[in-house]
C-alpha atoms as a PDB file:
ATOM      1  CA  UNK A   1       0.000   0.000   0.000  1.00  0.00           C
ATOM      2  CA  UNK A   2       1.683   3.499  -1.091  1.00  0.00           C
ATOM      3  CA  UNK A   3       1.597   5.794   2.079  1.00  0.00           C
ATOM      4  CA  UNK A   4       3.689   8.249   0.054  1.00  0.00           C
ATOM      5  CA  UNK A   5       2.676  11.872   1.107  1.00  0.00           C
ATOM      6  CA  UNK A   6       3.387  13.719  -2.708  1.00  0.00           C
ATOM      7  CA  UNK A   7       2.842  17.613  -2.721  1.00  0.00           C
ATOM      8  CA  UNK A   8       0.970  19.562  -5.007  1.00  0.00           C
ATOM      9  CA  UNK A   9       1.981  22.997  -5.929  1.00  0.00           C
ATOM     10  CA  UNK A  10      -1.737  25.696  -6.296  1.00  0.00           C
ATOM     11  CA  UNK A  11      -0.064  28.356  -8.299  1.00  0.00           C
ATOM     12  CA  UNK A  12      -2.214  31.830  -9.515  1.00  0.00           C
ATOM     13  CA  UNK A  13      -1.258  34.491 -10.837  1.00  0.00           C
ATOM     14  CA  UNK A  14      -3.488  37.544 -10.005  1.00  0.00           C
ATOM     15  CA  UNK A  15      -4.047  41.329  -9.857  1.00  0.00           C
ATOM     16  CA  UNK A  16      -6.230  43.343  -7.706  1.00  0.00           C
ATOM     17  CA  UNK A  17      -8.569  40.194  -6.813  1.00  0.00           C
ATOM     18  CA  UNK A  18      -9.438  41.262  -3.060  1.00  0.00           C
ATOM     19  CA  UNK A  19     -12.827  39.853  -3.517  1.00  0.00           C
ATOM     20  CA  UNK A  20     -12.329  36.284  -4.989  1.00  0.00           C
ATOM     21  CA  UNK A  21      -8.779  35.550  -2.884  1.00  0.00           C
ATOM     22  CA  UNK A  22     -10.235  34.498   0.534  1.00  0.00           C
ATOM     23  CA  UNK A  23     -13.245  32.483  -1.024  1.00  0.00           C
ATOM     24  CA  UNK A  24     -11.090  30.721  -3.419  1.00  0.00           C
ATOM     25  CA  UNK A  25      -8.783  29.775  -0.204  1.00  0.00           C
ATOM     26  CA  UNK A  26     -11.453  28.334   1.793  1.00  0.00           C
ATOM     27  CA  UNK A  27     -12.468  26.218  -1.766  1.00  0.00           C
ATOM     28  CA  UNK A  28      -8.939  24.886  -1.992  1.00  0.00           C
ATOM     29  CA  UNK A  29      -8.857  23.995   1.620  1.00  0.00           C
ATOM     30  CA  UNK A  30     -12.282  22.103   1.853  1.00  0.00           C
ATOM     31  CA  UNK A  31     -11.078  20.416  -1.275  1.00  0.00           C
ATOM     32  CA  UNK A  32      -7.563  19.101  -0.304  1.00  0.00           C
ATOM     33  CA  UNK A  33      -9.003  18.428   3.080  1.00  0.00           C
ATOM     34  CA  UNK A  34     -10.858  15.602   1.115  1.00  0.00           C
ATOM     35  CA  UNK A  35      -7.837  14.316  -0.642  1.00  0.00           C
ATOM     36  CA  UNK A  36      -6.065  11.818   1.178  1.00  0.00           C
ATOM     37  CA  UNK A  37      -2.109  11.062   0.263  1.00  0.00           C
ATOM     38  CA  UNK A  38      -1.487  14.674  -0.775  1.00  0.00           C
ATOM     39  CA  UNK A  39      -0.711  18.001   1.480  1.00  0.00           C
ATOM     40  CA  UNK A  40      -0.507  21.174  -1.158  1.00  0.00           C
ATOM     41  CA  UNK A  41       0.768  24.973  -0.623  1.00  0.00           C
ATOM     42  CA  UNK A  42      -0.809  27.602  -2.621  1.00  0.00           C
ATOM     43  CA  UNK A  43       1.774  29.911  -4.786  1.00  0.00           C
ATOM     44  CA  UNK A  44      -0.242  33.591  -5.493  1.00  0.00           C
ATOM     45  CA  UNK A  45       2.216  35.514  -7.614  1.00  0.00           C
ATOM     46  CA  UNK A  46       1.309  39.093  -7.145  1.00  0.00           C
ATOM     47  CA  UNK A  47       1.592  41.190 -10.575  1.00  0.00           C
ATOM     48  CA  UNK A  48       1.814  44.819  -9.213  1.00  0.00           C
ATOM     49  CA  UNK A  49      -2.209  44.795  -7.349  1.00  0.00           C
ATOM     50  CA  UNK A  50      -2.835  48.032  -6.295  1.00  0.00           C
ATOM     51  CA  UNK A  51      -5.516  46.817  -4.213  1.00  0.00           C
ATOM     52  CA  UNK A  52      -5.775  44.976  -0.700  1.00  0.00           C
ATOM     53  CA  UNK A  53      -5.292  41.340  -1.948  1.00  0.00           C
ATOM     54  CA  UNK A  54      -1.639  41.448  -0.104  1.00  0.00           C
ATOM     55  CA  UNK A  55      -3.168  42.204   2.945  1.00  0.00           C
ATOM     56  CA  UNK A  56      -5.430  39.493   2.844  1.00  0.00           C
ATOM     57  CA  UNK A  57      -3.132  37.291   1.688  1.00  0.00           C
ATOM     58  CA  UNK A  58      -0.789  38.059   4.382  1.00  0.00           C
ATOM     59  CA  UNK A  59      -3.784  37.366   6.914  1.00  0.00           C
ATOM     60  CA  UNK A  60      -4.756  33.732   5.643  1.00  0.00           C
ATOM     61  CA  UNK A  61      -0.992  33.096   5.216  1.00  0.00           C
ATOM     62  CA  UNK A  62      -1.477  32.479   9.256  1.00  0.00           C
ATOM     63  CA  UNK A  63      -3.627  29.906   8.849  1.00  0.00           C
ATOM     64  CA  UNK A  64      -2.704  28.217   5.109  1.00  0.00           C
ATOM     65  CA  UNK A  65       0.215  27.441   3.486  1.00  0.00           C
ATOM     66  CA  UNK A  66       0.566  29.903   1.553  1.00  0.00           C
ATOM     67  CA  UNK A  67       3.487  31.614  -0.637  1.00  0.00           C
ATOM     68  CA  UNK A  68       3.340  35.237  -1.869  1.00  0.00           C
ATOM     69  CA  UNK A  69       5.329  36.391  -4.841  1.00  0.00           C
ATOM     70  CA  UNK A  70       5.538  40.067  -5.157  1.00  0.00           C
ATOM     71  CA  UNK A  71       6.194  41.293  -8.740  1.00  0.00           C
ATOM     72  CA  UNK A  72       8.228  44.612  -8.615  1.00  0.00           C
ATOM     73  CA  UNK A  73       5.964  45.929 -11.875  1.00  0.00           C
ATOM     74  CA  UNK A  74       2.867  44.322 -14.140  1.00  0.00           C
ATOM     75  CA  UNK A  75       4.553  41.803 -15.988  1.00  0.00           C
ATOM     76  CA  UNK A  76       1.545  40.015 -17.673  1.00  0.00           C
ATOM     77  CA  UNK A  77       0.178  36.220 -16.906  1.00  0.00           C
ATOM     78  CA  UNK A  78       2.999  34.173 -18.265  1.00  0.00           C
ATOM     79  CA  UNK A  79       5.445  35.529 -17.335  1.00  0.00           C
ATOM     80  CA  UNK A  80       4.023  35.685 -13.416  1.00  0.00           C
ATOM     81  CA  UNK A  81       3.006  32.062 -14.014  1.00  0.00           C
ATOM     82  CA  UNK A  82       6.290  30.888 -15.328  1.00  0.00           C
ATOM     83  CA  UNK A  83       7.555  33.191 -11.190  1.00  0.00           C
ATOM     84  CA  UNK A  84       5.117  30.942  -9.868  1.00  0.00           C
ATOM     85  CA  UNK A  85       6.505  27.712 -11.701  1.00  0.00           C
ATOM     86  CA  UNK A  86      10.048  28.473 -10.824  1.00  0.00           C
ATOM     87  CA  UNK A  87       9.404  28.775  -7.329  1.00  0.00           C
ATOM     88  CA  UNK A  88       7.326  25.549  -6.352  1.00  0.00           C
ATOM     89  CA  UNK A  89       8.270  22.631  -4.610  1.00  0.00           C
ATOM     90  CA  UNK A  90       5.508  20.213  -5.822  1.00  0.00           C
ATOM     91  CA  UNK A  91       5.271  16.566  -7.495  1.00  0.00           C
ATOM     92  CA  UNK A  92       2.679  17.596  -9.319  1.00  0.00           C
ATOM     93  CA  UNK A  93       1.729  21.777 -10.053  1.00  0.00           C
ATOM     94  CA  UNK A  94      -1.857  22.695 -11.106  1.00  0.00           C
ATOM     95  CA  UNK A  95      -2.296  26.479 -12.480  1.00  0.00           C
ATOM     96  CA  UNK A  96      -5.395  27.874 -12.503  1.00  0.00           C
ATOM     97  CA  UNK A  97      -7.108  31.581 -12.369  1.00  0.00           C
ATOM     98  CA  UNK A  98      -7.806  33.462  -9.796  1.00  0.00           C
ATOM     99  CA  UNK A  99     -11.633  34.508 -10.615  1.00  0.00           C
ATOM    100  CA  UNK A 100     -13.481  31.396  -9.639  1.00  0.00           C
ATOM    101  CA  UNK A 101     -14.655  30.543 -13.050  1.00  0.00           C
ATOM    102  CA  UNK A 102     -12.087  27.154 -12.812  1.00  0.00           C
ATOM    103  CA  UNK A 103     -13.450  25.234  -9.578  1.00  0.00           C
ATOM    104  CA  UNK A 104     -10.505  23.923  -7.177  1.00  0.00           C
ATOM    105  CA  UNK A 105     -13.202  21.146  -6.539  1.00  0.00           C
ATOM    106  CA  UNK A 106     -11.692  19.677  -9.676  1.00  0.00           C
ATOM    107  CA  UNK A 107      -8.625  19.096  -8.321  1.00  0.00           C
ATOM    108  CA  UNK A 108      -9.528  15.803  -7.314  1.00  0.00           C
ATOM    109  CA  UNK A 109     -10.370  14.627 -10.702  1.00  0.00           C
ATOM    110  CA  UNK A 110      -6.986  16.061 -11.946  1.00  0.00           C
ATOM    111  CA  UNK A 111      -4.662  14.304  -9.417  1.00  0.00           C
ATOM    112  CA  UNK A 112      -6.748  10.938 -10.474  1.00  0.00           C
ATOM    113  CA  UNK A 113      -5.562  11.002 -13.721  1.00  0.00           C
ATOM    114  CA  UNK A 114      -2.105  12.256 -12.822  1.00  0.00           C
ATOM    115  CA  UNK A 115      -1.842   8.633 -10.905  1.00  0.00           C
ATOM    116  CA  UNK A 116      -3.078   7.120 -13.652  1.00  0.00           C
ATOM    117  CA  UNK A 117       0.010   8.232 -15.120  1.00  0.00           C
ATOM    118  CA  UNK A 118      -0.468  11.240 -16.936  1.00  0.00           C
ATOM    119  CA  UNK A 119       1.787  13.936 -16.890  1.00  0.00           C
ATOM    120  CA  UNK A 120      -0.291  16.597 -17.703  1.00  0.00           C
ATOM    121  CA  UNK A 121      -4.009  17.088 -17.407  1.00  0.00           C
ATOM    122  CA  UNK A 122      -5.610  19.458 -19.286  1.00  0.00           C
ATOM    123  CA  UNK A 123      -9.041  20.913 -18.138  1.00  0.00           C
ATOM    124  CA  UNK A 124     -11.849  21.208 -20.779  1.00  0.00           C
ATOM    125  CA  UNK A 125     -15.062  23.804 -20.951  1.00  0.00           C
ATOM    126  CA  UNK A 126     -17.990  22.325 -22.043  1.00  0.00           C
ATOM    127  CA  UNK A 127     -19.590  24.988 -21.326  1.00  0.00           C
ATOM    128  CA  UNK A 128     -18.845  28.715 -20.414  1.00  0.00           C
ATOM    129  CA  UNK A 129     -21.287  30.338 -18.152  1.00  0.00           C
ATOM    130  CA  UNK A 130     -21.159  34.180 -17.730  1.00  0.00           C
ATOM    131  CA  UNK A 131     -19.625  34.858 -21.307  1.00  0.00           C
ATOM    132  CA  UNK A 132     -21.325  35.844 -24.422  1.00  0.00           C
ATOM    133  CA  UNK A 133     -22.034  34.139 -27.712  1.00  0.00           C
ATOM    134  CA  UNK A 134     -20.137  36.877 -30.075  1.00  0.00           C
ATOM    135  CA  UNK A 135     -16.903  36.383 -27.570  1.00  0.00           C
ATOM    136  CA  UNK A 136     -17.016  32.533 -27.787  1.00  0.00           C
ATOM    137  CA  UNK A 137     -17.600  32.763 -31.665  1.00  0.00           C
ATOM    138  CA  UNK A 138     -14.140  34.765 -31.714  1.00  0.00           C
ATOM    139  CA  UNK A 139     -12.790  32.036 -29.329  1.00  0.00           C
ATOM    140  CA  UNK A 140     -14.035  29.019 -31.329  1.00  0.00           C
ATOM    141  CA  UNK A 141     -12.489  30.916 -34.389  1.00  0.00           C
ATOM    142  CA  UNK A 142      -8.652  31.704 -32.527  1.00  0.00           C
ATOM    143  CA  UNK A 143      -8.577  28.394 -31.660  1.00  0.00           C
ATOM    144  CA  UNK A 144      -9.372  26.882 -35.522  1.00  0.00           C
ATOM    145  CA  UNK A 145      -6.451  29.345 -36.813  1.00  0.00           C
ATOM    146  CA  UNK A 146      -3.864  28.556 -34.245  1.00  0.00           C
ATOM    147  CA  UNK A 147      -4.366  24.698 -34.630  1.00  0.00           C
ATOM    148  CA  UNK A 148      -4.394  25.533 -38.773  1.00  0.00           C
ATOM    149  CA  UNK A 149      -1.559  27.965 -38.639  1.00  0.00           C
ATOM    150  CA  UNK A 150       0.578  26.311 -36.055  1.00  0.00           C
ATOM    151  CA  UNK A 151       2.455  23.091 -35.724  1.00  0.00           C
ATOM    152  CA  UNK A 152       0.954  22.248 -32.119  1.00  0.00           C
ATOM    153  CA  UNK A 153      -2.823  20.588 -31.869  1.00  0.00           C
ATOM    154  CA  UNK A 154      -3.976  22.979 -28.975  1.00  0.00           C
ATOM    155  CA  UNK A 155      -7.293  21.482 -27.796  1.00  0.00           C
ATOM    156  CA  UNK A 156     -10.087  23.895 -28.069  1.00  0.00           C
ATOM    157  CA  UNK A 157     -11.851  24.934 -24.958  1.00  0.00           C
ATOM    158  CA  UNK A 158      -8.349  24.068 -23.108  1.00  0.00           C
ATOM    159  CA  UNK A 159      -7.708  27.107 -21.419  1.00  0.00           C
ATOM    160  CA  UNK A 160      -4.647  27.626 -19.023  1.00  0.00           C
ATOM    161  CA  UNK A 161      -6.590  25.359 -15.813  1.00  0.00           C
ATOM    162  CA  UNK A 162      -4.342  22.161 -15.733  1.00  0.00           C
ATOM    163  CA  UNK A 163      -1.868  20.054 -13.538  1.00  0.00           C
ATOM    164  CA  UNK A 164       1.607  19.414 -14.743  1.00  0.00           C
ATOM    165  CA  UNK A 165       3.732  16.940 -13.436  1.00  0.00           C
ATOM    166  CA  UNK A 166       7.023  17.826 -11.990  1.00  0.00           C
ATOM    167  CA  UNK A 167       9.122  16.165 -15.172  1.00  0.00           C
ATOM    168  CA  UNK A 168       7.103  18.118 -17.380  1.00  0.00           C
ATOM    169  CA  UNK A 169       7.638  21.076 -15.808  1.00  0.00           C
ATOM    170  CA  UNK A 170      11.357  20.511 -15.608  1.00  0.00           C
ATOM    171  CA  UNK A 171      11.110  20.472 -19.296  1.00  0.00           C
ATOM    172  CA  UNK A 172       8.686  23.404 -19.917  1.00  0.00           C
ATOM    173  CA  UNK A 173      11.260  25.875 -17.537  1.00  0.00           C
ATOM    174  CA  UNK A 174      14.026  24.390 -19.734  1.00  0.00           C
ATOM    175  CA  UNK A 175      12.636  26.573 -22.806  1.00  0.00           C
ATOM    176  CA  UNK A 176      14.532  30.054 -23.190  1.00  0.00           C
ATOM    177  CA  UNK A 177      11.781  31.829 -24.820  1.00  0.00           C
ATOM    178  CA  UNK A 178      11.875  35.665 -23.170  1.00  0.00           C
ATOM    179  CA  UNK A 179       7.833  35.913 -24.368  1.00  0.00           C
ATOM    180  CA  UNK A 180       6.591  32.185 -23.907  1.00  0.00           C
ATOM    181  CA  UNK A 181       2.954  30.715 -24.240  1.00  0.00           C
ATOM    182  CA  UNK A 182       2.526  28.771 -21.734  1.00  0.00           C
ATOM    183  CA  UNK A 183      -0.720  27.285 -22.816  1.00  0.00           C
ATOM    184  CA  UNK A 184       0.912  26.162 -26.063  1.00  0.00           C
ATOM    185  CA  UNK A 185       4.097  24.561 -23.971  1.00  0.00           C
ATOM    186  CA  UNK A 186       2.100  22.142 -22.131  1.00  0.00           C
ATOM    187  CA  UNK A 187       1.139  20.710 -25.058  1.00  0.00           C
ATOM    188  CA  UNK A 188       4.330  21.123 -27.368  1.00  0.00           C
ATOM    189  CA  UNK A 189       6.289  19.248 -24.293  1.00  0.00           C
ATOM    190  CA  UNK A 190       4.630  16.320 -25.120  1.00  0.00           C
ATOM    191  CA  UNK A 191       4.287  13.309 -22.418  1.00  0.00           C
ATOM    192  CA  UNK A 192       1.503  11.129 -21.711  1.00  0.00           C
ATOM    193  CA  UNK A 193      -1.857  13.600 -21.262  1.00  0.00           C
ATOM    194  CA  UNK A 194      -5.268  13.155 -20.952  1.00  0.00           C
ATOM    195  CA  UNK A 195      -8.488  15.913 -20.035  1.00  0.00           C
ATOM    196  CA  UNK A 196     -11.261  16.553 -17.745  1.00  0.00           C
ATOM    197  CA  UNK A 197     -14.568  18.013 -18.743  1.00  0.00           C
ATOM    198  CA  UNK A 198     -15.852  20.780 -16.660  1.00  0.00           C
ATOM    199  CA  UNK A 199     -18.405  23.339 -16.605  1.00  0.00           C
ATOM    200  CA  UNK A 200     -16.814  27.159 -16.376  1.00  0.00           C
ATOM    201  CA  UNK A 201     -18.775  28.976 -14.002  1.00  0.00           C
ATOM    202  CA  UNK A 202     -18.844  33.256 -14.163  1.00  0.00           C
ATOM    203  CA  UNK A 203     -16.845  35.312 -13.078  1.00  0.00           C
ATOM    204  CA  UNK A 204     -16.737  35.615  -8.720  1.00  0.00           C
ATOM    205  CA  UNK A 205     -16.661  39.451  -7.832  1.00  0.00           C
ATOM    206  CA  UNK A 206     -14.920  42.102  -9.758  1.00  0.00           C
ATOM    207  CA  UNK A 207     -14.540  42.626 -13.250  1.00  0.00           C
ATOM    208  CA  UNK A 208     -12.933  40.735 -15.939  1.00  0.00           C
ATOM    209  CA  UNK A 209      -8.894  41.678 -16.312  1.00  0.00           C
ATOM    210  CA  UNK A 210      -9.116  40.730 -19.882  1.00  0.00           C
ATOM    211  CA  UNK A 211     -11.477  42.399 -22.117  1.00  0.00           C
ATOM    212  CA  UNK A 212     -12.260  40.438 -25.328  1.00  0.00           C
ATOM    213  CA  UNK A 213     -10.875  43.057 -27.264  1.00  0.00           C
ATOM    214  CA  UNK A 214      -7.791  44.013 -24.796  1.00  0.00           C
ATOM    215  CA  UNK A 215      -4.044  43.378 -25.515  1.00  0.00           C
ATOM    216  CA  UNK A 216      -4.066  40.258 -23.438  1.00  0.00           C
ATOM    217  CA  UNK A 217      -5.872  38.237 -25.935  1.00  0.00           C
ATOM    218  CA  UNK A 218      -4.649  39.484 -29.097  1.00  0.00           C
ATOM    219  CA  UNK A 219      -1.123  38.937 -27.361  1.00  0.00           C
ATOM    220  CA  UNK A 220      -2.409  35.463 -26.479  1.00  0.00           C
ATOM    221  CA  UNK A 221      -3.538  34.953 -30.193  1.00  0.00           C
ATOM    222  CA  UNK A 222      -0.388  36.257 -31.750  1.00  0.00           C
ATOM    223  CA  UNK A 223       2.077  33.964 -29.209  1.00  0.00           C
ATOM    224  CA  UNK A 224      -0.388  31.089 -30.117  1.00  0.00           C
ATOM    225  CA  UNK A 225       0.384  31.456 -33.665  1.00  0.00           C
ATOM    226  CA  UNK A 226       3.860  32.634 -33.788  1.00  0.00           C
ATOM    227  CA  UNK A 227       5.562  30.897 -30.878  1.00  0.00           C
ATOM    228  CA  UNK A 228       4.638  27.418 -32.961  1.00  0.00           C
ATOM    229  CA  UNK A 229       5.027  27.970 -36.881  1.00  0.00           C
ATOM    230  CA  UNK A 230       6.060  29.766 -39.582  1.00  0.00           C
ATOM    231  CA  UNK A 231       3.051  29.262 -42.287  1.00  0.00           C
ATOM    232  CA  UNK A 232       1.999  32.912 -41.248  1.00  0.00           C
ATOM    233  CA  UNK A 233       5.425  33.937 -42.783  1.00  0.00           C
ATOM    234  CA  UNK A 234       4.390  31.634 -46.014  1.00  0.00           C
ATOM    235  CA  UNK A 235       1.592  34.189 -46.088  1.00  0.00           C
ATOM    236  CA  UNK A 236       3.405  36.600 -48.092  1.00  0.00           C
ATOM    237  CA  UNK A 237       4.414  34.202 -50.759  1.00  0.00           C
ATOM    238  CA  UNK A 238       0.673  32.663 -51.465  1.00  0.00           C
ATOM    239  CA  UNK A 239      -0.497  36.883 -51.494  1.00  0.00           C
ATOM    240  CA  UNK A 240       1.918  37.402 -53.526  1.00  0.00           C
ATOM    241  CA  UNK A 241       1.214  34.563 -56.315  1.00  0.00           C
ATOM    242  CA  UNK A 242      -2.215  35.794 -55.866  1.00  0.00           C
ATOM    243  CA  UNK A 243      -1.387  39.552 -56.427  1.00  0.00           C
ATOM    244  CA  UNK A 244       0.500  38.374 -60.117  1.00  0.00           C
ATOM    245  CA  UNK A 245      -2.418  36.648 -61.127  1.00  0.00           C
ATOM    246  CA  UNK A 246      -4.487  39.536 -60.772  1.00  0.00           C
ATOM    247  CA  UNK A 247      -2.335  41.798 -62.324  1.00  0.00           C
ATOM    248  CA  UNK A 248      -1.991  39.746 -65.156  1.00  0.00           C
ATOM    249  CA  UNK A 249      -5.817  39.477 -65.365  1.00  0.00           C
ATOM    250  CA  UNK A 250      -6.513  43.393 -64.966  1.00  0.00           C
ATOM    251  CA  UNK A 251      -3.398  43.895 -67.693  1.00  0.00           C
ATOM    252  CA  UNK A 252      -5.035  41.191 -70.312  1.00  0.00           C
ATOM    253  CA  UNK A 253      -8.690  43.097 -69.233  1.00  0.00           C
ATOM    254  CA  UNK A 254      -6.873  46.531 -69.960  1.00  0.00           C
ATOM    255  CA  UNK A 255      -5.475  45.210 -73.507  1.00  0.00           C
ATOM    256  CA  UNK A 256      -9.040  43.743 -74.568  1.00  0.00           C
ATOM    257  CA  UNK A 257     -10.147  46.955 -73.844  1.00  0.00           C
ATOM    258  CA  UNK A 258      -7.887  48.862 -75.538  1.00  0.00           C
ATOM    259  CA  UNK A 259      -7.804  46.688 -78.921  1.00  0.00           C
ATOM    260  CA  UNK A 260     -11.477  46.843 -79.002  1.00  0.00           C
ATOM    261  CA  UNK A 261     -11.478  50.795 -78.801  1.00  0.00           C
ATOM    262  CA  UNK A 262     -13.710  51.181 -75.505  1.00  0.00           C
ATOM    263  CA  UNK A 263     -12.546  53.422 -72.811  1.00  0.00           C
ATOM    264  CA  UNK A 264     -10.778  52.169 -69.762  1.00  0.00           C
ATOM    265  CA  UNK A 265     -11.779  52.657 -66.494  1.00  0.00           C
ATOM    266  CA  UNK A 266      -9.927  56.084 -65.254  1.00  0.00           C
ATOM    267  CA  UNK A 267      -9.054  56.534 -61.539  1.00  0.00           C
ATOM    268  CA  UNK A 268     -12.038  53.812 -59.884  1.00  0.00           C
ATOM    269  CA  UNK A 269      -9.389  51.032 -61.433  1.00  0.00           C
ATOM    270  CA  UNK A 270      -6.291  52.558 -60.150  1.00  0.00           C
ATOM    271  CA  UNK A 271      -7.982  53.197 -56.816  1.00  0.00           C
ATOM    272  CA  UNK A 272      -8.967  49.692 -56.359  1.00  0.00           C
ATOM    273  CA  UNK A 273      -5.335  48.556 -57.630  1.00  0.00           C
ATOM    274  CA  UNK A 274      -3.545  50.723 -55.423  1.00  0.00           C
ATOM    275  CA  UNK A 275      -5.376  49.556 -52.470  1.00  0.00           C
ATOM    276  CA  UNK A 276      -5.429  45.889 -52.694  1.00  0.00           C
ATOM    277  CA  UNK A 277      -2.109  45.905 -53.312  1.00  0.00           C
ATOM    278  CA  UNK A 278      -1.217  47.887 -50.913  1.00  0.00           C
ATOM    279  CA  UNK A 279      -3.097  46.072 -48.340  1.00  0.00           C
ATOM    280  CA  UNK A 280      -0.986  42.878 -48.867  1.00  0.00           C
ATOM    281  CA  UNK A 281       2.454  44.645 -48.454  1.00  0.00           C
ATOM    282  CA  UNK A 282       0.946  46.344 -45.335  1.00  0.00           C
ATOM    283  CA  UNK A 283      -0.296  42.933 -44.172  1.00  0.00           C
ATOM    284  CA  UNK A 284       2.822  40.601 -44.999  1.00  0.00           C
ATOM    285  CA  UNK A 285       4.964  43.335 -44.002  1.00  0.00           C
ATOM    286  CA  UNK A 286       3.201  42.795 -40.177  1.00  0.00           C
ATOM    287  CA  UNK A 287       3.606  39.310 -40.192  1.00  0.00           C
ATOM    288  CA  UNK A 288       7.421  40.214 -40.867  1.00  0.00           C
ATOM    289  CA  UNK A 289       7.110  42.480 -38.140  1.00  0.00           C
ATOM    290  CA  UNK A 290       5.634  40.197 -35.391  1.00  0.00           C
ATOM    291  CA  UNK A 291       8.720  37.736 -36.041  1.00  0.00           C
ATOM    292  CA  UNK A 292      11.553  40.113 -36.270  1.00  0.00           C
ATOM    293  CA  UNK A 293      10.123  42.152 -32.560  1.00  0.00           C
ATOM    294  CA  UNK A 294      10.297  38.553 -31.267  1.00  0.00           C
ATOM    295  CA  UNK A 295      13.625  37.852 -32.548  1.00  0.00           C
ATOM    296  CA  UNK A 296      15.036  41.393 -30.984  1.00  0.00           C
ATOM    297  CA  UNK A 297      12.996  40.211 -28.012  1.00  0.00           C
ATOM    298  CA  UNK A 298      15.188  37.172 -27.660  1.00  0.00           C
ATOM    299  CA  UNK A 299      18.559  38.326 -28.508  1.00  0.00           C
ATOM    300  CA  UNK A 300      18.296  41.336 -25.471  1.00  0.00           C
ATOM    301  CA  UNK A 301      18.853  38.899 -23.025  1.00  0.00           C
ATOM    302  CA  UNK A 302      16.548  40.014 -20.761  1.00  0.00           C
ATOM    303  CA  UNK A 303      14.743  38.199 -17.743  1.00  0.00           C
ATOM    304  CA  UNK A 304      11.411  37.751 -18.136  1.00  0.00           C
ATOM    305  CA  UNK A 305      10.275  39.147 -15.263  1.00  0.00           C
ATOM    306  CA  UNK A 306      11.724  41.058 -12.194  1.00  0.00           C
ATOM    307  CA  UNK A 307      10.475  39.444  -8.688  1.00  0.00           C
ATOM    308  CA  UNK A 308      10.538  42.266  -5.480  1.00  0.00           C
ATOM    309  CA  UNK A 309      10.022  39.832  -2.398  1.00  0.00           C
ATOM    310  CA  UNK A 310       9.167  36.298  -1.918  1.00  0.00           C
ATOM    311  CA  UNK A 311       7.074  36.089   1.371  1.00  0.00           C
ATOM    312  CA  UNK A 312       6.730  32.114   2.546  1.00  0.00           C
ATOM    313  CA  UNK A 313       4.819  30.518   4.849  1.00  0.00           C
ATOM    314  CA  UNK A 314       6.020  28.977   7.852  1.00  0.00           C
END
């Protein structure tokens, strides 16, 4: 009979969640209470709250075992998660957010599978309470272009909720990407890995730290794309096989025309010309973009992230 007491590592990353912190404590604690062969701490990496979520933290860090990771600026989600990563001690980590829409009570279900001998467990929404139909037609359609464009099957409705086993991890850290996706590493890092289906429930209190529109998605979208493949690169090359096929078309339309003595279209044509063309330099010349900031990204050397103070429990 395996006695074994194993770890687990609770990592979030948050900012200015005073309202959802202490709830989502007492959730994790009636939940691991339950769990028998497994103790846990719970890793909240602060990025730059202005709010009272330290101070609250700081209170239940009496009573849980709790870690707090202060971030000396806003750093974004990955990188705070990849803080969070770096300074766990678990067998297995799980990463979820800090909002209440992913239920600790799953956590159970996710260390089941984990002894079944998965290394990672990806969490799946079957359904996503709270959110409208326009933003989850945008989702279902990022999702469908990063698989497409990118050389990585990212299962859809997989957001960032999942436990990763200590040897993946290992693996994941092991990457030297300055801007990584995290999502798209848990997958890419391959191992044995398996899902759990889950209902998302709305948002706890406050208000949603990433708009539909905002820079954290589009950021999200771009890494998902970029970080994986270069087909968007390829891009140019198909626009531009497209472009001399319709330039070839409008010239043998402009001959016809003037062999057969009819007037050519004046300035609508050019117009039109100018503009589609145009938009395809603009649009490959983006694409070129995106790679080459990520490229100067990676050859600064920077860190990824600047920690102020690590405050541990006892």
């Amino acid at each position: 009979m395996n006695t074994k007491i194993n770890l687990l590592s609770i990592v979030f990353s948050f900012r200015n969640e005073e309202g959802n912190i202490k709830p989502l404590v007492n959730r994790i604690s009636t939940t691991m209470n339950d769990i028998k062969n497994w103790k846990y701490e719970i890793i909240f990496v602060n990025d730059d709250s202005t709010d009272k979520s330290e101070e609250i933290l700081l209170e239940l860090q009496k009573t849980y075992p709790i870690k707090i990771i202060n971030m000396s600026r806003n750093f974004g989600i990955d990188p705070c998660v990849l803080a969070g990563f770096r300074n766990c001690s678990g067998d297995a980590i799980i990463y979820l957010h800090s909002d209440q829409q992913d239920p600790p009570e799953l956590i159970p279900d996710l260390l089941k599978k984990f002894e079944e001998g998965n290394e990672i467990v990806h969490t799946v929404r079957t359904k996503r309470k709270g959110e409208g139909k326009f933003r989850m037609f945008l989702t279902k359609i990022a999702y469908w272009l990063i698989n497409s464009l990118s050389d990585i099957n990212l299962p859809e409705q997989a957001g960032d909720y999942k436990l990763i086993s200590k040897k993946a991890l290992n693996e994941i850290l092991r990457q030297k990407e300055f801007r990584p996706y995290v999502r798209g590493l848990s997958v890419w890092v391959g191992f044995k890995q398996d899902f759990v289906f889950y209902e998302r429930e709305a948002r706890g209190e406050g208000e949603s730290k990433m708009p539909l529109l905002s820079a954290g998605p589009i950021t999200d979208f771009i890494n998902g794309v970029t970080s994986y493949s270069l087909k968007p690169l390829y891009l140019g090359i198909i626009f531009g096989f497209l472009s001399i096929i319709i330039s070839l078309l409008l010239i043998i339309y402009a001959l016809f025309l003037k062999f057969n003595n009819l007037a050519i279209p004046g300035s609508t044509s050019i117009i039109i010309s100018i503009s589609f063309f145009s938009g395809i330099l603009l649009f490959t010349l983006g694409v070129m973009g995106i790679y080459l900031a990520r490229i100067f990204e990676q050859t600064k050397g920077r860190d990824q992230y600047v920690i102020k103070e690590i405050k541990d429990y006892k």
